[in-house]
C-alpha atoms as a PDB file:
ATOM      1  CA  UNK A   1       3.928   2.113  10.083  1.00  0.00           C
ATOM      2  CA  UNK A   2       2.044   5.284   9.848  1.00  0.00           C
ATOM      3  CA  UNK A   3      -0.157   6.359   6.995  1.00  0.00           C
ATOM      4  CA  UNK A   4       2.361   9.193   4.970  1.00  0.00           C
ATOM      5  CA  UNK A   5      -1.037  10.717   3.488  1.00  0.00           C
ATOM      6  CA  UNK A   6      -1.310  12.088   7.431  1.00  0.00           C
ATOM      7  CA  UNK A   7       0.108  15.352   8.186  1.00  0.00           C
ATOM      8  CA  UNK A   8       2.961  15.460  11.079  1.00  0.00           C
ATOM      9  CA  UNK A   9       0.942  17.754  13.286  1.00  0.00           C
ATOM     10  CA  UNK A  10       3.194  20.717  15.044  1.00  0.00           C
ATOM     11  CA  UNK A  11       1.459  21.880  17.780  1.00  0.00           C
ATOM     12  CA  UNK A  12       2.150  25.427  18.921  1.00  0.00           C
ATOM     13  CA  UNK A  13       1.025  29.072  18.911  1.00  0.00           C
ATOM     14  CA  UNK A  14       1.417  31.518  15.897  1.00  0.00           C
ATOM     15  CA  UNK A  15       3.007  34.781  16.478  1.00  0.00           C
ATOM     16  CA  UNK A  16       3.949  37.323  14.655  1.00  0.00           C
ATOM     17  CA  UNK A  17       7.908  38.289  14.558  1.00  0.00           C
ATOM     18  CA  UNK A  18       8.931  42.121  15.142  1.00  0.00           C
ATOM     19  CA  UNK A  19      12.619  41.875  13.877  1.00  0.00           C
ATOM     20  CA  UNK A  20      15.340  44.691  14.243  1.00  0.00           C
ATOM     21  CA  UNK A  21      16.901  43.636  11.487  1.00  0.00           C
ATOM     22  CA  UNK A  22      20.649  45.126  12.384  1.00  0.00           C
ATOM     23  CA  UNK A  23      22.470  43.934  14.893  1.00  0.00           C
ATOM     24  CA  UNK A  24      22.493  46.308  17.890  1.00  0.00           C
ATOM     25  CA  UNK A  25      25.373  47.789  19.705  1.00  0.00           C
ATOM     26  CA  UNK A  26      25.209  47.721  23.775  1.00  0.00           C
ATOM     27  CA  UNK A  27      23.603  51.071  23.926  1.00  0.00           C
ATOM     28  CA  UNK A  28      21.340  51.100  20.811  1.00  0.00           C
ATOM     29  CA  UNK A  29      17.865  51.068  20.242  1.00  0.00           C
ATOM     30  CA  UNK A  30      16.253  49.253  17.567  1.00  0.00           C
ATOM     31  CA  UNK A  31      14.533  52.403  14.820  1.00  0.00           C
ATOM     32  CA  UNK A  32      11.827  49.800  13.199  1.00  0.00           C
ATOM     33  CA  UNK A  33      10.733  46.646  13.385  1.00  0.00           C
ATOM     34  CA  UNK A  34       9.771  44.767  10.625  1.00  0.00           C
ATOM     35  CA  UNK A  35       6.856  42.049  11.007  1.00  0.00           C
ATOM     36  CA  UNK A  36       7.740  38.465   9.807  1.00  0.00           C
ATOM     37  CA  UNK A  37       5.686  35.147  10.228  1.00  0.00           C
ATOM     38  CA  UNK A  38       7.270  33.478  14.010  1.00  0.00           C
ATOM     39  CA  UNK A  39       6.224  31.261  16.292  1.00  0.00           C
ATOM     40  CA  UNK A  40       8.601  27.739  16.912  1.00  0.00           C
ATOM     41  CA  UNK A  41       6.066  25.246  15.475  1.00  0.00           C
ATOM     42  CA  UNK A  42       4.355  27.423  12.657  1.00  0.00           C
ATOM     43  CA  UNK A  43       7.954  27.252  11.254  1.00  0.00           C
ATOM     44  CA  UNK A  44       8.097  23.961  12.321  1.00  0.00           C
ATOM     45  CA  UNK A  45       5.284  23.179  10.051  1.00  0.00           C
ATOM     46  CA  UNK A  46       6.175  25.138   6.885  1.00  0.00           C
ATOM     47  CA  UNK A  47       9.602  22.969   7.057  1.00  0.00           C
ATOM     48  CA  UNK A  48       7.803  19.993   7.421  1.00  0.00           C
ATOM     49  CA  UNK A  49       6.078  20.921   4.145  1.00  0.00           C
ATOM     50  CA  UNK A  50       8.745  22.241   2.494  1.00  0.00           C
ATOM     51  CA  UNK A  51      10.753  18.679   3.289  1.00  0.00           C
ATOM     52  CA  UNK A  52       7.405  17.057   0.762  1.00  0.00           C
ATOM     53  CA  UNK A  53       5.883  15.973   3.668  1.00  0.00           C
ATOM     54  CA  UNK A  54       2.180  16.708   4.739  1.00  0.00           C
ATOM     55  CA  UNK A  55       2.299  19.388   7.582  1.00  0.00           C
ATOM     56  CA  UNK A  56      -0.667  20.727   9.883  1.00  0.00           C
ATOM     57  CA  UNK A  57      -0.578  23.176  12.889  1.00  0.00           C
ATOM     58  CA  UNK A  58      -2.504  22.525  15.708  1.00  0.00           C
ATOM     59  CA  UNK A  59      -3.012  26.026  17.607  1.00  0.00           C
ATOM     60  CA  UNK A  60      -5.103  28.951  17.668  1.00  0.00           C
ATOM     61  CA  UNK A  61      -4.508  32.752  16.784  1.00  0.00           C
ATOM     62  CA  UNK A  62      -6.863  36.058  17.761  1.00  0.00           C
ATOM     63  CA  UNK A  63      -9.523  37.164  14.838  1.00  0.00           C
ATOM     64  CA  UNK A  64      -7.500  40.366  14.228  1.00  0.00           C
ATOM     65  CA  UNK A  65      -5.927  41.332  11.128  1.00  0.00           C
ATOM     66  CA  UNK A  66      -2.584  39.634  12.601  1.00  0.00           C
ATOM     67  CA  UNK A  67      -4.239  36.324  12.798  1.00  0.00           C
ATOM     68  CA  UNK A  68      -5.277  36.238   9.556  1.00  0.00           C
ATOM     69  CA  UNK A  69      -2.305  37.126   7.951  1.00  0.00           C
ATOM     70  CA  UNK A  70      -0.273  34.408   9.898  1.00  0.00           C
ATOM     71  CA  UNK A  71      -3.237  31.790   8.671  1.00  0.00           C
ATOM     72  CA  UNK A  72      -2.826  32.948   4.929  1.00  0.00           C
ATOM     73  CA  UNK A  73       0.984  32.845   5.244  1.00  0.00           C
ATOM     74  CA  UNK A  74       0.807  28.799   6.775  1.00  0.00           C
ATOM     75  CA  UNK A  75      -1.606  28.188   4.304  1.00  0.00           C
ATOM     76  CA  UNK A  76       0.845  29.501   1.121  1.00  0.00           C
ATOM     77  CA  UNK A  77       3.355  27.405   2.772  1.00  0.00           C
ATOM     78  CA  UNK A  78       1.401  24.542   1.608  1.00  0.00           C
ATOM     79  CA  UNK A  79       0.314  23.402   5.565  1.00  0.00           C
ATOM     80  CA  UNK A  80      -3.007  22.881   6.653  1.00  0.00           C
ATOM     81  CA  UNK A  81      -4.828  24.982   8.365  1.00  0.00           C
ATOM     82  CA  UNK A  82      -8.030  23.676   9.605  1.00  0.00           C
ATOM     83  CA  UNK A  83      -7.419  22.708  13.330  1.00  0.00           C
ATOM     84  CA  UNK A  84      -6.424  25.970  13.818  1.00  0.00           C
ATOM     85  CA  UNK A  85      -8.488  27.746  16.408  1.00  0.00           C
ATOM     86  CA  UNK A  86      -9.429  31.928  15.814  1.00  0.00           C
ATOM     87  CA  UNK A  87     -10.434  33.448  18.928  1.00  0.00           C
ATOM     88  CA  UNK A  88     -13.263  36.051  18.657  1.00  0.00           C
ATOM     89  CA  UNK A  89     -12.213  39.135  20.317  1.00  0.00           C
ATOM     90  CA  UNK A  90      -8.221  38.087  20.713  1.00  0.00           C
ATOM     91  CA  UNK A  91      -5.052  39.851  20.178  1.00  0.00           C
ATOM     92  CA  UNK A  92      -2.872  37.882  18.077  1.00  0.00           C
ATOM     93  CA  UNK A  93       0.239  37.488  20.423  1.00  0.00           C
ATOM     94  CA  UNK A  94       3.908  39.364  19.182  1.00  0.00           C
ATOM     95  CA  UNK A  95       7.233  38.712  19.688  1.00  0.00           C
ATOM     96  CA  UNK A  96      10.083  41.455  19.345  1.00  0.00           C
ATOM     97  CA  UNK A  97      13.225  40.040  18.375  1.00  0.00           C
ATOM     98  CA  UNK A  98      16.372  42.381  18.648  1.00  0.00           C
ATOM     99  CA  UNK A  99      20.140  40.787  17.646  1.00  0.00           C
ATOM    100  CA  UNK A 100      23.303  41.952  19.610  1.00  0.00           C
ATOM    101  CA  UNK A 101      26.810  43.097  18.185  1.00  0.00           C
ATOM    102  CA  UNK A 102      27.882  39.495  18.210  1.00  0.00           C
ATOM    103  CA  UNK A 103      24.097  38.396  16.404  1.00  0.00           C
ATOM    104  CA  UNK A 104      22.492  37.123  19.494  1.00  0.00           C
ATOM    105  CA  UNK A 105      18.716  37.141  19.289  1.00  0.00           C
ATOM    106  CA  UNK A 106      16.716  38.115  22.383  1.00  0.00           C
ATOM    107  CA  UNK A 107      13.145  37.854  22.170  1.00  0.00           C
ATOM    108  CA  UNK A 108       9.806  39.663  24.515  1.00  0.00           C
ATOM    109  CA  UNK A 109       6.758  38.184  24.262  1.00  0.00           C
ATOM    110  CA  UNK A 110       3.583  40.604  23.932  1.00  0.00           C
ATOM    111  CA  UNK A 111      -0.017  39.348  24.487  1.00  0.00           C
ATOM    112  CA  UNK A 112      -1.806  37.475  27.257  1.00  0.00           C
ATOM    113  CA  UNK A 113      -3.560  35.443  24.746  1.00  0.00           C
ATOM    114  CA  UNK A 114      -1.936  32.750  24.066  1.00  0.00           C
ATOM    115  CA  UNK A 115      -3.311  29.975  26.479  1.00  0.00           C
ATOM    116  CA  UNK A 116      -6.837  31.025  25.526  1.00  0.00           C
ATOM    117  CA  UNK A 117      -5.716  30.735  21.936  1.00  0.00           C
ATOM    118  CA  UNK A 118      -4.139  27.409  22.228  1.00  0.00           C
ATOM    119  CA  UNK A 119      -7.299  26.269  24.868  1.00  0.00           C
ATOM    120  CA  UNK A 120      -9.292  26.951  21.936  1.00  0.00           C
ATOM    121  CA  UNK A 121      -8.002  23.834  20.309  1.00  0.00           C
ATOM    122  CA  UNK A 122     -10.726  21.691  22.631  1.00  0.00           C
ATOM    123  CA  UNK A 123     -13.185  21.370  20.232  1.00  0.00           C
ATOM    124  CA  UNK A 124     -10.896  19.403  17.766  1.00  0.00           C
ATOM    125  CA  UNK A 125      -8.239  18.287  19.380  1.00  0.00           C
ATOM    126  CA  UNK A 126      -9.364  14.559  19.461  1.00  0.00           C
ATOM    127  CA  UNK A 127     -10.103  14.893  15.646  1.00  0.00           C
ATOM    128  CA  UNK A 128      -6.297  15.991  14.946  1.00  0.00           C
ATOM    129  CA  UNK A 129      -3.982  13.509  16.728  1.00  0.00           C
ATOM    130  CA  UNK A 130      -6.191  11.247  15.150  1.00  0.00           C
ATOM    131  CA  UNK A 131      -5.702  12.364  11.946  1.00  0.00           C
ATOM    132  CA  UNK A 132      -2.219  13.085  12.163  1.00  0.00           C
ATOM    133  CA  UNK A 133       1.087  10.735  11.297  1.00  0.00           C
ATOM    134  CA  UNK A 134       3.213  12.117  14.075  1.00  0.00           C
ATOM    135  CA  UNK A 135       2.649  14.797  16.935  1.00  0.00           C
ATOM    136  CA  UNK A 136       6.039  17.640  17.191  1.00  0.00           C
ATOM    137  CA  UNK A 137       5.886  19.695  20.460  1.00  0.00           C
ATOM    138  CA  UNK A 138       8.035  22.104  22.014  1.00  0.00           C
ATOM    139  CA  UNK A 139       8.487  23.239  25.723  1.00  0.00           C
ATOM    140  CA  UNK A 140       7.065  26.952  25.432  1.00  0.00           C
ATOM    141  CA  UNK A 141       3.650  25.286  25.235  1.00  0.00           C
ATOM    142  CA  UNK A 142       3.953  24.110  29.223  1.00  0.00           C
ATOM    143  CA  UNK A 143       4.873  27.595  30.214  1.00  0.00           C
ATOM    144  CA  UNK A 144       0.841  28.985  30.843  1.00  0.00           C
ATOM    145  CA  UNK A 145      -1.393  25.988  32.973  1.00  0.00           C
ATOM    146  CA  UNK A 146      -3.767  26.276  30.058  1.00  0.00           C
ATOM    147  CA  UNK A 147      -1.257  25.624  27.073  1.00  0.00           C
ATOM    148  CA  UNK A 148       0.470  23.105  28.960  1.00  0.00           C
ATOM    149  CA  UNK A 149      -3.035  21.023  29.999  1.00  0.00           C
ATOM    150  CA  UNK A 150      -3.285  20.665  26.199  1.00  0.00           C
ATOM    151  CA  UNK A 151       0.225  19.772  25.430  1.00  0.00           C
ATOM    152  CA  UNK A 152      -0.232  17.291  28.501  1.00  0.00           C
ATOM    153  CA  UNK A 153      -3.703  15.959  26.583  1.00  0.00           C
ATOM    154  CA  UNK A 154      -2.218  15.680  22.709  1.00  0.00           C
ATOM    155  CA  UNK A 155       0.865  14.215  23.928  1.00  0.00           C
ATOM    156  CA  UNK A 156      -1.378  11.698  25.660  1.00  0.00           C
ATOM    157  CA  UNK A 157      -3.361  10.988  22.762  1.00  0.00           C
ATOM    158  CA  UNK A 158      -0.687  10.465  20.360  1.00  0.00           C
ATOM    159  CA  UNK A 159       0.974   7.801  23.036  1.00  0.00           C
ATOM    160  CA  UNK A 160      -2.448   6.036  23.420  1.00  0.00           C
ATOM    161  CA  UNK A 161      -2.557   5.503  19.359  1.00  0.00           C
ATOM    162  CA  UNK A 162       0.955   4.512  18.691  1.00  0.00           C
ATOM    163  CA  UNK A 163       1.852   8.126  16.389  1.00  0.00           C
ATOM    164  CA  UNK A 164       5.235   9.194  16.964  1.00  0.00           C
ATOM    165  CA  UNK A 165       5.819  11.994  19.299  1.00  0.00           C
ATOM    166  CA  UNK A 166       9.075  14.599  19.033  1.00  0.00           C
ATOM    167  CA  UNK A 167      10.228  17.203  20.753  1.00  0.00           C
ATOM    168  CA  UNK A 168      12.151  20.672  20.021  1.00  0.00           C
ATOM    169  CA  UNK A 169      12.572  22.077  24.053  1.00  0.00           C
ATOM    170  CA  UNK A 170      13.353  25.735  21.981  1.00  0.00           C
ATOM    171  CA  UNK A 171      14.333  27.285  25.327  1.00  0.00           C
ATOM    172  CA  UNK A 172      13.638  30.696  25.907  1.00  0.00           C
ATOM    173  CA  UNK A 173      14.297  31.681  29.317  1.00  0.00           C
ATOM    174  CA  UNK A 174      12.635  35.140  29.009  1.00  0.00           C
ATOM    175  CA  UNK A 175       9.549  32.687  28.778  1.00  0.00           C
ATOM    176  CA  UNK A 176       9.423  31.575  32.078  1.00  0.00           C
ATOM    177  CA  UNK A 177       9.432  32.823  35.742  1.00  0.00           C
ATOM    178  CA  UNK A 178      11.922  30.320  36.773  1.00  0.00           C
ATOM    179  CA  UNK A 179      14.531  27.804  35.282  1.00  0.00           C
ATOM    180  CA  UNK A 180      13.622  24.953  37.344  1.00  0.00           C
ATOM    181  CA  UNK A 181      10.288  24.924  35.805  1.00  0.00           C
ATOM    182  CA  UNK A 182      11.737  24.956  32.476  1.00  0.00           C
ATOM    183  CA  UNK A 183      13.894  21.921  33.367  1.00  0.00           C
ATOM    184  CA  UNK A 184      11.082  20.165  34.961  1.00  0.00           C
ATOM    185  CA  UNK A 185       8.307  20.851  32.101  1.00  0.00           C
ATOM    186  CA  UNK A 186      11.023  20.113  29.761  1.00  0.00           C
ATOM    187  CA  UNK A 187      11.868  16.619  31.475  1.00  0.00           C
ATOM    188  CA  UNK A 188       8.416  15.720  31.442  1.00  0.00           C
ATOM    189  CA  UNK A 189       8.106  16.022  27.724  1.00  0.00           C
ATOM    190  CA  UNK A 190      11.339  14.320  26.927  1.00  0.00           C
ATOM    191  CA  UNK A 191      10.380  11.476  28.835  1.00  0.00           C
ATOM    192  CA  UNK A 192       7.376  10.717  26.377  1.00  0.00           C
ATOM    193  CA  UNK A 193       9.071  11.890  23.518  1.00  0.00           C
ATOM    194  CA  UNK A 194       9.865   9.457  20.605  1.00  0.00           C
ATOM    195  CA  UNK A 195      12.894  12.089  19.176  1.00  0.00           C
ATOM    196  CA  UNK A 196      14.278  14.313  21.159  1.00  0.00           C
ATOM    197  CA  UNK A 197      15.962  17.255  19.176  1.00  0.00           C
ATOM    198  CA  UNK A 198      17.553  19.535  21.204  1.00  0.00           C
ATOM    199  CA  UNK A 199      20.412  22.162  20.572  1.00  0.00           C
ATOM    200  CA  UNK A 200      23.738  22.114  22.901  1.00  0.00           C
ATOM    201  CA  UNK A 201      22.591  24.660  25.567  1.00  0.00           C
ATOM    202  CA  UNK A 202      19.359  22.774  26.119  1.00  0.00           C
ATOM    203  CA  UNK A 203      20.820  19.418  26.508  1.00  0.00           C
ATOM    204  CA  UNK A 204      23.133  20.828  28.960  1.00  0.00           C
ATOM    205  CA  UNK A 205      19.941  22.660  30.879  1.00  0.00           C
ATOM    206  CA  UNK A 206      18.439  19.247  30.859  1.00  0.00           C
ATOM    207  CA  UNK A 207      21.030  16.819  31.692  1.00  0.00           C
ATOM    208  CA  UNK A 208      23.873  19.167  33.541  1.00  0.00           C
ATOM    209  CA  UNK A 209      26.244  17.358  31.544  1.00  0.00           C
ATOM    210  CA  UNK A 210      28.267  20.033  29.536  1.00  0.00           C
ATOM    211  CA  UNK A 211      29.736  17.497  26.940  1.00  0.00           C
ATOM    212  CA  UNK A 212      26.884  16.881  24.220  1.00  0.00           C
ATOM    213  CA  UNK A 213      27.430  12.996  23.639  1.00  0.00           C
ATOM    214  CA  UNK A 214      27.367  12.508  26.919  1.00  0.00           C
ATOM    215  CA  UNK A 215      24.529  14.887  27.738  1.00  0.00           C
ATOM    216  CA  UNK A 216      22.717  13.186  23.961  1.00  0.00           C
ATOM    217  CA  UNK A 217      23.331   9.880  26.051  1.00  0.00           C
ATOM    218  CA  UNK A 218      21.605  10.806  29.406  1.00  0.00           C
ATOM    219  CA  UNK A 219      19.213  12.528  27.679  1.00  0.00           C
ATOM    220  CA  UNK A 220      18.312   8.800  25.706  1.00  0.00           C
ATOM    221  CA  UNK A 221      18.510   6.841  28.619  1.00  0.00           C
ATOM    222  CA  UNK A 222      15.437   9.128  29.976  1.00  0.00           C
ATOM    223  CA  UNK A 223      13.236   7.584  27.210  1.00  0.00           C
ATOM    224  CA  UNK A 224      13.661   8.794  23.915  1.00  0.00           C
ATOM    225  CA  UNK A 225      14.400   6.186  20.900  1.00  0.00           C
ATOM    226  CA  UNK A 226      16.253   8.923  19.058  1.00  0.00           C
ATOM    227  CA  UNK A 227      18.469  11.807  20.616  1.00  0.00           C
ATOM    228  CA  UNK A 228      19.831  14.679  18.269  1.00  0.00           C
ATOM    229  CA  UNK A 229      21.875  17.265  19.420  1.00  0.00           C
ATOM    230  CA  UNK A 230      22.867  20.503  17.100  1.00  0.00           C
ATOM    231  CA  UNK A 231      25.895  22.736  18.376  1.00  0.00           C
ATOM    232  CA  UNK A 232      25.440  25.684  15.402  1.00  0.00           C
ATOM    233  CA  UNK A 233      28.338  25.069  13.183  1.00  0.00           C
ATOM    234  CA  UNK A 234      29.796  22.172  15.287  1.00  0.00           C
ATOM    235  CA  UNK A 235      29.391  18.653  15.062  1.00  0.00           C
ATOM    236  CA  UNK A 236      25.809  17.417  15.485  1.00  0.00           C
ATOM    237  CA  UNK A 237      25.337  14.019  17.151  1.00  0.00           C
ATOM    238  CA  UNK A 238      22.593  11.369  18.013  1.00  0.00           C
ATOM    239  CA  UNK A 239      22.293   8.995  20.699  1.00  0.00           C
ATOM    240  CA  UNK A 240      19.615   6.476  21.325  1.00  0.00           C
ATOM    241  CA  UNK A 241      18.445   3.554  18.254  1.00  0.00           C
ATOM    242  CA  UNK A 242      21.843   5.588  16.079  1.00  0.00           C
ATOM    243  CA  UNK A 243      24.598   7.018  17.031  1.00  0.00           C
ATOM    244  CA  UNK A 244      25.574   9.187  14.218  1.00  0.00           C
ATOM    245  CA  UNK A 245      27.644  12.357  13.585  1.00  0.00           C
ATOM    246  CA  UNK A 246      27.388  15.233  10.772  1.00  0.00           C
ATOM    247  CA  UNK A 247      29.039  18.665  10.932  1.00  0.00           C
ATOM    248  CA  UNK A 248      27.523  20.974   8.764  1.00  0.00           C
ATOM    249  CA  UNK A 249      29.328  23.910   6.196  1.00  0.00           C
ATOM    250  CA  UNK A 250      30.355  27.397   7.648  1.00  0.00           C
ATOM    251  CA  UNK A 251      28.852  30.037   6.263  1.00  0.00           C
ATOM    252  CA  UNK A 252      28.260  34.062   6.866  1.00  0.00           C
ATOM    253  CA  UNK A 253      25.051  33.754   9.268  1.00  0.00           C
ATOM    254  CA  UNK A 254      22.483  37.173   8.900  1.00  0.00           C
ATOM    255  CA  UNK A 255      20.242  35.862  11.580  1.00  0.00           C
ATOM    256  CA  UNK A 256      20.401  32.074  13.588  1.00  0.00           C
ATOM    257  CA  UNK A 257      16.224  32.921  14.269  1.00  0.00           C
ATOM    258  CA  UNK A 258      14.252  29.872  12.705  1.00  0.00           C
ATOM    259  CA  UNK A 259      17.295  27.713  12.223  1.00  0.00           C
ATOM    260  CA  UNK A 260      16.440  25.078  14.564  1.00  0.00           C
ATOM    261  CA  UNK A 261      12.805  24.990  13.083  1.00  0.00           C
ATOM    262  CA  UNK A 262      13.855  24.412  10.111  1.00  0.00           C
ATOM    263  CA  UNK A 263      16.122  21.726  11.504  1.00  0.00           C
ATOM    264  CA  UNK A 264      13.458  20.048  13.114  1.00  0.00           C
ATOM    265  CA  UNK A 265      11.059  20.190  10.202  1.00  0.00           C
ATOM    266  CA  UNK A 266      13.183  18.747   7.832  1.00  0.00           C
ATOM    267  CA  UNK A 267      14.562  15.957   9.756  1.00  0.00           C
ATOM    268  CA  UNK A 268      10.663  14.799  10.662  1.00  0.00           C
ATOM    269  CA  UNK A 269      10.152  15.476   6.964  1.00  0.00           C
ATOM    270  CA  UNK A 270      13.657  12.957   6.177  1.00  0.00           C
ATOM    271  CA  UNK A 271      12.542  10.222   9.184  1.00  0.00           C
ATOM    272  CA  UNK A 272       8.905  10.323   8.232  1.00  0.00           C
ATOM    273  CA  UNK A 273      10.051   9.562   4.481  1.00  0.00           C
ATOM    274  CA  UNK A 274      12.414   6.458   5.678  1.00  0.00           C
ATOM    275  CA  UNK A 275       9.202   5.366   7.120  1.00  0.00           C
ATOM    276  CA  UNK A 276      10.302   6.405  10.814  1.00  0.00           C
ATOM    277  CA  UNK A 277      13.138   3.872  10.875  1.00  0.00           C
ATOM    278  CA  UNK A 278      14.953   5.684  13.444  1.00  0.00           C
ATOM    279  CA  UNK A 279      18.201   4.045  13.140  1.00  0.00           C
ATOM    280  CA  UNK A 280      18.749   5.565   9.371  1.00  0.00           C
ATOM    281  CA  UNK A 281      18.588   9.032  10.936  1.00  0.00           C
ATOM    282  CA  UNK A 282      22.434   9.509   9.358  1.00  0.00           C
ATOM    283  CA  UNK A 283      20.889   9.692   5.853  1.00  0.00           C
ATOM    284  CA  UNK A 284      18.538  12.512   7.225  1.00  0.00           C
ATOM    285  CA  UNK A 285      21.274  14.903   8.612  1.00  0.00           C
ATOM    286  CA  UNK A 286      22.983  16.673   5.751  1.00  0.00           C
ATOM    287  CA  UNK A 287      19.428  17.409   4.730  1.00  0.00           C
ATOM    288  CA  UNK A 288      18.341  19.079   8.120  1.00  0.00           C
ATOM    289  CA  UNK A 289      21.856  20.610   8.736  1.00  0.00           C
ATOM    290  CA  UNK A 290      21.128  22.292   5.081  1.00  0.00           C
ATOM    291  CA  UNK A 291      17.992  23.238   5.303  1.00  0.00           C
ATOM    292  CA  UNK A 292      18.863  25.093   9.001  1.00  0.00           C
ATOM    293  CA  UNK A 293      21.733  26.794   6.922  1.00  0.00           C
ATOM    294  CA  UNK A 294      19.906  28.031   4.202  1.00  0.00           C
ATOM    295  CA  UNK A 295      17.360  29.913   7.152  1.00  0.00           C
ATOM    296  CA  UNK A 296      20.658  32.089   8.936  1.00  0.00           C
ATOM    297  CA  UNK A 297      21.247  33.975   5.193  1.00  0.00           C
ATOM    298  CA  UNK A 298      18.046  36.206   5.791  1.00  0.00           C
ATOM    299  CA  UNK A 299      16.492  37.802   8.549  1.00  0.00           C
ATOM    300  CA  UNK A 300      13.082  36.181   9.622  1.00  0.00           C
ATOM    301  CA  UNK A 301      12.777  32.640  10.306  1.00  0.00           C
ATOM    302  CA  UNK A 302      11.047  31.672   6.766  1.00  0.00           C
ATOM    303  CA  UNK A 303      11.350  33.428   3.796  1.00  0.00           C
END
């Protein structure tokens, strides 16, 4: 059994969030853009925390005003911030969000340093899957050779010492160049991957299998213990060590951005607390499913 005292590390880059927060009709233009704390595992991380459990982020950010404001924010959160990398003389890398008539987010990605600021991790990369309970990845970390060299390396690490490893694919095909690579990185991952969260889209990207318990299926016969599979306000099922089902309340959504961070978070925060007894992952669900609700009422993916 892991140590609890050990914070689930979330390894990722930090970005900052430029929301339109309105939804946009087919021919409008977003008028501001309002800056929010982003990036998949930062958010990750503050769920983690905000589940009572300890949280670190493994990453790096530039040494501009950005980067330090994305720090201070983690660190208010209550998660640690000390293996995270600032690069002298970086940009701290943006994303602009924008949300369609129907609330679909679309996201562009600004800054060509985020595999130097995630290479930056070198030094103490060792030192932090060591020190961490569990290691929580997520596929936009194997889009860049130099990000995905130290995804390749912590995964590696965390296999070699016996510390649970999960994975959130959080697709975003404006990420990549090509969708076979996404599938491919992706596979790769899931195949080391102790819990494999994933949302209904990705599973499908991943297995080809439209129907989610039998995509949540494939995708645990690949190598996963656990398999969860979210489908928005649909049923959410597992596959792998449980096979368990929760649908979640309907509610008015704002914005979905950050609601399958805070999914993730919380149920590492729930399995973590049950000691990672995988098969219990039932009692963990209305928590997660909650949690991920309470993020669509605002805009911004923590608040």
């Amino acid at each position: 059994m892991t140590d609890p005292s050990r914070p689930i590390l979330c390894l990722g880059e930090a970005i900052v969030d430029l929301i339109c927060e309105r939804n946009l009709g087919p021919d409008e233009s977003p008028e501001t853009l309002t800056p929010h704390h982003g990036g998949a595992l930062p958010n990750v991380a503050a769920a983690v925390a905000r589940g009572g459990v300890p949280a670190a982020l493994v990453g790096g950010v530039g040494s501009d005003h950005w980067g330090k404001w994305l720090v201070t924010g983690l660190a208010s959160e209550g998660v640690k911030t000390d293996w995270i990398a600032i690069l002298e003389g970086a940009r701290t890398p943006m994303a602009i969000a924008i949300f369609d008539s129907s609330g679909e987010p679309s996201f562009q990605i600004y800054g060509e340093h985020i595999g130097p600021t995630m290479a930056a991790t070198d030094d103490f990369l060792d030192d932090a899957v060591e020190g961490g309970s569990a290691l929580i990845v997520g596929s936009n970390t194997m889009v860049g050779e130099a990000e995905r060299e130290v995804t390749r390396r912590a995964v590696g690490l965390a296999r070699k010492a016996g510390t649970p490893v999960l994975l959130d694919p959080n697709h975003r095909p404006t990420r990549w160049q090509e969708k076979a690579d996404a599938i491919e990185f992706g596979l790769e991952l899931a195949r080391q991957t102790t819990v494999l969260k994933c949302n209904r889209e990705e599973a499908t990207l991943l297995t080809g299998e439209d129907d989610k318990v039998k995509a949540a299926q494939a995708l645990a016969g690949l190598g996963p213990r656990l398999v969860v599979v979210t489908d928005r306000e649909a049923e959410i099922v597992t596959a792998g060590e449980a096979e368990a089902r929760w649908v979640p309340g309907r509610i008015e959504v704002v914005s979905p951005l950050g609601a399958g961070d805070a999914f993730m978070g919380s149920l590492a925060a729930g399995l973590a607390g049950l000691g990672w007894d995988l098969s219990r992952v039932a009692e963990v669900l209305p928590r997660a499913a909650a949690d991920a609700t309470a993020c669509c009422l605002h805009w911004g993916a923590r608040h």
